[in-house]
Each structure stands twice: as structure tokens, then as C-alpha cells.
Protein backbone atom coordinates (compact mmCIF):
# COMPACT_ATOMS: atom_id res chain seq x y z
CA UNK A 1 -13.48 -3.88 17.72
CA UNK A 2 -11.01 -0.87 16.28
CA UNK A 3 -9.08 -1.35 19.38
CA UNK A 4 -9.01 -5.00 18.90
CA UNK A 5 -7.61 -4.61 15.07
CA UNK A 6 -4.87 -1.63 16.52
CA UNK A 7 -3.27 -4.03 18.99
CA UNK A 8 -3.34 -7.36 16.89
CA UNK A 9 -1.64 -5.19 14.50
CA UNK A 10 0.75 -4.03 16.80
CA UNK A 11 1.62 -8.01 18.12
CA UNK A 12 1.95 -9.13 14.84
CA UNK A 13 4.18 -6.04 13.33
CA UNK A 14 6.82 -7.42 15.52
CA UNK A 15 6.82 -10.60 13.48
CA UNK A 16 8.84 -10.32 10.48
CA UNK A 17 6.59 -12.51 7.74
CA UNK A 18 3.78 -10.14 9.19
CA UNK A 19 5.40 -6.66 8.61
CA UNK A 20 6.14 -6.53 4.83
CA UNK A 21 2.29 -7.39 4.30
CA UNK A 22 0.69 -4.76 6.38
CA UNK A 23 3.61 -2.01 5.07
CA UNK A 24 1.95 -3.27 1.72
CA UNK A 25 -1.35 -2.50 2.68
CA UNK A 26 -0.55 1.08 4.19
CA UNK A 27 1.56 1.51 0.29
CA UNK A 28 -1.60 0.51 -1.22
CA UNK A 29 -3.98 2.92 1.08
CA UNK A 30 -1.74 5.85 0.15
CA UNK A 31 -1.39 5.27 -3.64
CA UNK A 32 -5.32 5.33 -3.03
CA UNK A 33 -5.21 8.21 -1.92
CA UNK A 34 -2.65 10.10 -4.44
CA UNK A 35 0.23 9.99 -2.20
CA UNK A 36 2.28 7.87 -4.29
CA UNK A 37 5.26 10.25 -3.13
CA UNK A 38 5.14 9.07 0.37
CA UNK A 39 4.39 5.74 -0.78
CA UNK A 40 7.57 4.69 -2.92
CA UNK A 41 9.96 6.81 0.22
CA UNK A 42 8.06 4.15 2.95
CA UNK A 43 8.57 0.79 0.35
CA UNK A 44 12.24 2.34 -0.39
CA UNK A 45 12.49 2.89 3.17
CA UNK A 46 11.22 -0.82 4.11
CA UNK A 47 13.17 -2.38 1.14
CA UNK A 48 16.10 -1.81 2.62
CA UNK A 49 15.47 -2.22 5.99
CA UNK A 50 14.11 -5.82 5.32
CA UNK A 51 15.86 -8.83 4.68
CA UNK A 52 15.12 -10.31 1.20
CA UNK A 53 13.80 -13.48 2.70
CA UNK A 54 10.26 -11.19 4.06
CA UNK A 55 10.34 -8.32 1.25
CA UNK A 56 8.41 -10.43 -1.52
CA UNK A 57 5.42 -8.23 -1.34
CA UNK A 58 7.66 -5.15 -1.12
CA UNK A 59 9.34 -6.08 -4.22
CA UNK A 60 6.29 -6.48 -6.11
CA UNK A 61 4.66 -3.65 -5.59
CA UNK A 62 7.96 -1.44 -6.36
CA UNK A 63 7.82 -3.47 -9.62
CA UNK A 64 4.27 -2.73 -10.48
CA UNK A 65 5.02 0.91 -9.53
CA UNK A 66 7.87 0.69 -12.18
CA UNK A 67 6.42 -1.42 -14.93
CA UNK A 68 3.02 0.64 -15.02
CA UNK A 69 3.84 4.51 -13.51
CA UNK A 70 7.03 5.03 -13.96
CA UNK A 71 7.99 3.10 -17.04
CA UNK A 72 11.33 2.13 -16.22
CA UNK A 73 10.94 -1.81 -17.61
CA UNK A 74 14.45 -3.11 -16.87
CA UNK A 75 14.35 -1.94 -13.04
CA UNK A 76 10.84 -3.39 -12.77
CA UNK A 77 11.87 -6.71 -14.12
CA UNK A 78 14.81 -6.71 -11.60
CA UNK A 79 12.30 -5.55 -8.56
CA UNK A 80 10.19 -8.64 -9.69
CA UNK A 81 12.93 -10.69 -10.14
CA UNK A 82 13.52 -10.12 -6.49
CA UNK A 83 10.45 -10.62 -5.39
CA UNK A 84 10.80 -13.84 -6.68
CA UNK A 85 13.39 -14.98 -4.79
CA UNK A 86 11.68 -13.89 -1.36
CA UNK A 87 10.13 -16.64 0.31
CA UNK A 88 6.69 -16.73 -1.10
CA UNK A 89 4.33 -16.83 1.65
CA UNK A 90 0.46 -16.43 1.84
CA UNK A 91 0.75 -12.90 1.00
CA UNK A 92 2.18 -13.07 -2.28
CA UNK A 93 0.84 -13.60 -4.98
CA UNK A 94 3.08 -15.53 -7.73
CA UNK A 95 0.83 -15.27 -10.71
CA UNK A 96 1.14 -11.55 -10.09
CA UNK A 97 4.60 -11.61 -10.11
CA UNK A 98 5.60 -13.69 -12.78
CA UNK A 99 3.00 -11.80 -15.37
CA UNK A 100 4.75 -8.94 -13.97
CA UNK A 101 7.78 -9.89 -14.47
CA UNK A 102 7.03 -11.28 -18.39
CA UNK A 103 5.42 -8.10 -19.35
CA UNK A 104 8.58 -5.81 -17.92
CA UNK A 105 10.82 -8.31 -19.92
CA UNK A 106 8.38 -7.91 -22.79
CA UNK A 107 9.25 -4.03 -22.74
CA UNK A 108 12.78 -4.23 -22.11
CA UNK A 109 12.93 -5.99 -25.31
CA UNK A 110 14.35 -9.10 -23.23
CA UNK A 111 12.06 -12.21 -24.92
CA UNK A 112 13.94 -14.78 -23.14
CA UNK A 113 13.22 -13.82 -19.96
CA UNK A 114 9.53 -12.53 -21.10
CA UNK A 115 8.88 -16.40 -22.24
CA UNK A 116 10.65 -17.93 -19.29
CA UNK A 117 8.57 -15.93 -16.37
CA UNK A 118 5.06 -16.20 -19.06
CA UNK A 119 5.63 -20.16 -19.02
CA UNK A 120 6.00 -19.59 -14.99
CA UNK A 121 2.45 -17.91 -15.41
CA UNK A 122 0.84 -20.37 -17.04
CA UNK A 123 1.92 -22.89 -14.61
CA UNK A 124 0.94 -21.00 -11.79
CA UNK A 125 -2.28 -19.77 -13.28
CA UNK A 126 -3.36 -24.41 -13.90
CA UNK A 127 -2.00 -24.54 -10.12
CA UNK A 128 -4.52 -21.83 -8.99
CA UNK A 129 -7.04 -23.08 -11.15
CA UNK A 130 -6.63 -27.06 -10.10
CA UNK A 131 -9.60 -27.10 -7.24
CA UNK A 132 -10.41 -23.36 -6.73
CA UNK A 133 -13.43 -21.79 -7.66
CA UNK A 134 -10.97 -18.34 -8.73
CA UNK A 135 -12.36 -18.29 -12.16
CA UNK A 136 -13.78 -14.51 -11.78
CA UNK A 137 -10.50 -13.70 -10.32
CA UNK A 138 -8.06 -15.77 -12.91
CA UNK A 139 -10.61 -13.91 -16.08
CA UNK A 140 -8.34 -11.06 -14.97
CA UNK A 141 -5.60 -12.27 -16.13
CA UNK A 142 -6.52 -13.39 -19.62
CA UNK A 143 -6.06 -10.10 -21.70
CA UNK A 144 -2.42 -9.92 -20.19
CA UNK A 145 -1.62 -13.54 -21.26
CA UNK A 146 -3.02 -13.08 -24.87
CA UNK A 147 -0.81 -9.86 -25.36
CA UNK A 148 2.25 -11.39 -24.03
CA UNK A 149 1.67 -14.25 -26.23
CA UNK A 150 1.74 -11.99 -29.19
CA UNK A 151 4.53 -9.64 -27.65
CA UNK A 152 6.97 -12.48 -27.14
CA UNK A 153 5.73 -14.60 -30.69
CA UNK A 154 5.88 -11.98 -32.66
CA UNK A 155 9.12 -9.93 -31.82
């Protein structure tokens, strides 16, 4: 079965939609692991080998990486921004980024933007919940939505 996975992974690498999400995965699995050095130099690496079009899931998770280790809040609302504009595809997950994005506009003091992507949130987060039995996974977002909506009222 191991040998099975290896070689569907290897077809499907070649397929450009297919890449960016299992480059995400090996990020993730070394970030697990405490080699968050190696994995921002293979995203940077990837990021700019890959057209914008495939990179959504890229972009993300250099904009988590900025918004919650490294702090720098107007370069991880610009790596979200970016992700946005990919083509959003299975592997992406929208909600993510715009919350993502609201929050890093939230701490770069940009409230325009931070209302803009939260109202993109919201709409994403009735889409999601329209039909879907995601309530356990949608909870999750709730604590985020009730800070922005104090961050970006009350500033």
C-alpha cells in the first residue's frame, strides 16, 4: 500500500493544482517536527517557483507563519492577500484565509481592510455552514470572529 501512495504521489506531483498541496503537507510535517527553518526555505523556494494561479495554499501558510510566529502583520496580510487571488481550489481553504487576512489587518492597524476580509468571513463561514454538518469544525472559528469584532468596532 506505501508503494501504492509513493507512486500516486509521484503521477500527480507532475500536475501543477496537485504540487502546491502536497509541498503544503511536507511544510506542515516539518513545522511538526520543529524544522520550521527548512520549512519557510522549501515554501520560499516553491513560492517562487510557482505561478500565482497554483500557490494559494503556499501563500497561506507563509501568512499564518507571519501573522502568528513571526509577527510581521503587514507582510502576512499581503501573503494572504495573495493567496486570495490564487485560484481557490479544493485545497484551500477560504474561511482560513480571509480570518487570516482580517486579523493581520487587525494588527497592522489597517480596519478597512480588517472589516472588508471579516465581512468575507462571515460570508464564507453561512456558505460552509448552508448544508454541511461542519459545526465542530466552524466552533473553531468563533473566538476569532468575536475578537475581530471587537478589534475592528472598537479601534
Amino acid at each position: 500500500m506505501r508503494i501504492l501512495a509513493i507512486i500516486t504521489r509521484k503521477i500527480l506531483f507532475n500536475l501543477p493544482f496537485y504540487q502546491p498541496l502536497y509541498i503544503s503537507q511536507d511544510i506542515e510535517n516539518m513545522e511538526g517536527r520543529g524544522k520550521v527553518d527548512e520549512a519557510r526555505k522549501l515554501r520560499s523556494k516553491w513560492l517562487e517557483k510557482l505561478s500565482l494561479k497554483y500557490s494559494g495554499s503556499l501563500w497561506c501558510s507563509e501568512g499564518e507563519d507571519l501573522l502568528h510566529e513571526q509577527q510581521k502583520y503587514p507582510e502576512a496580510l499581503s501573503a494572504f492577500e495573495k493567496a486570495m487571488l490564487s485560484k481557490f481550489n479544493p485545497a484551500l481553504n477560504p474561511l482560513k484565509i480571509y480570518i487570516g487576512a482580517s486579523v493581520a489587518a487587525v494588527m497592522a492597524t489597517n480596519l478597512e481592510k480588517a472589516e472588508k476580509y471579516y465581512l468575507e468571513a462571515q460570508d464564507w463561514y453561512t456558505k460552509l455552514k448552508k448544508g454541511n454538518k461542519l459545526d465542530t469544525y466552524l466552533a473553531g472559528f468563533d473566538d476569532t470572529f468575536r475578537w475581530l469584532e471587537e478589534n475592528i468596532n472598537n479601534k
